[in-house]
Protein backbone atom coordinates (compact mmCIF):
# COMPACT_ATOMS: atom_id res chain seq x y z
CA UNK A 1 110.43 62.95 98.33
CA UNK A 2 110.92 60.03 100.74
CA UNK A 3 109.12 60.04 104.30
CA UNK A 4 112.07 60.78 106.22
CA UNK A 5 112.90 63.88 103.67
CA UNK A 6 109.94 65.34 104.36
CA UNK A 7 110.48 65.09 108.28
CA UNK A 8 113.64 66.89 107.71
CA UNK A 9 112.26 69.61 105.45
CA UNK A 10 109.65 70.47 107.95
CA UNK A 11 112.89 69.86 111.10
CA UNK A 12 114.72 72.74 109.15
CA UNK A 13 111.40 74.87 108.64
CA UNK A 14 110.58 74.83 112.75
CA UNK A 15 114.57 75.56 113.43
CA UNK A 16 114.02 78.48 111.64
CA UNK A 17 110.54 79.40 113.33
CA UNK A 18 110.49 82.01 116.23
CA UNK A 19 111.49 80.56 119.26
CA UNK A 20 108.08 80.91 120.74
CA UNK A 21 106.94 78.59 118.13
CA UNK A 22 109.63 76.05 117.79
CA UNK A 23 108.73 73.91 120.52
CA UNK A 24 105.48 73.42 119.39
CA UNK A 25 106.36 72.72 116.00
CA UNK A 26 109.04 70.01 117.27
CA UNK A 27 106.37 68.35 119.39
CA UNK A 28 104.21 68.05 116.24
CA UNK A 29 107.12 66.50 114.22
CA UNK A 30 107.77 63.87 116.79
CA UNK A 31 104.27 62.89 117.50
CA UNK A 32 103.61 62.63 113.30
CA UNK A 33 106.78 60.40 113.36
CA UNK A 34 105.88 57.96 116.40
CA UNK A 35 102.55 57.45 114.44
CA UNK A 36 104.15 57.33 111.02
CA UNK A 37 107.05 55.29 111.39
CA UNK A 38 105.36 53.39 114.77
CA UNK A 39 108.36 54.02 117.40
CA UNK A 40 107.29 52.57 120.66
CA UNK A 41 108.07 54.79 123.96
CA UNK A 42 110.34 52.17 125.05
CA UNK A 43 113.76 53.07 124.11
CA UNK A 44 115.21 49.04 123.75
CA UNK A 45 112.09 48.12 121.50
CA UNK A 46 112.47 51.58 119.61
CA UNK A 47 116.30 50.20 118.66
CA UNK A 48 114.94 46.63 117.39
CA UNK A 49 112.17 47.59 115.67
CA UNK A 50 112.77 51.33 114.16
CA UNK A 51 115.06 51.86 110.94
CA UNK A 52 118.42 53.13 112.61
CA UNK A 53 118.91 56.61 110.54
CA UNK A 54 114.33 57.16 111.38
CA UNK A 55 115.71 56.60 115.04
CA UNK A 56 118.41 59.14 114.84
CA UNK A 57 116.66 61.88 113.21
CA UNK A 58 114.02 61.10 115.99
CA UNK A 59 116.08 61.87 118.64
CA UNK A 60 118.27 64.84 117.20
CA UNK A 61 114.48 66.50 116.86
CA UNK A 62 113.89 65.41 120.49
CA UNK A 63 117.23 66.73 121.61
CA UNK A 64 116.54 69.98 119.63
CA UNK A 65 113.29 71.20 121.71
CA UNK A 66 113.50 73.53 124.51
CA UNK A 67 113.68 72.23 128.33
């Protein structure tokens, strides 16, 4: 299983968590990714240096976790 797979295994796992837990457990998936796959906080170097579909799944997790 590629990198990104297993990102998407654990996305699907913490979707399906409690939602007293899901935050947390999107947090955790974005911070492993920043570190993993090195995606700066700036969002113009994150588009020139970060594989497109990486950046995408990045941000539907981001978009996913509770305000």
């Amino acid at each position: 299983m590629d990198k990104l797979a297993e990102y998407k295994k654990r996305y699907g796992e913490a979707m399906n968590a409690p939602r007293s837990r899901r935050g947390f457990l999107l947090a955790e998936i974005m911070t492993d990714m920043e570190r993993e796959f090195r995606i700066p906080m700036l969002r113009d170097r994150a588009e020139k240096e970060v594989d497109s579909e990486v950046l995408r799944f990045y941000r539907l997790v981001s978009d996913s976790r509770p305000i």
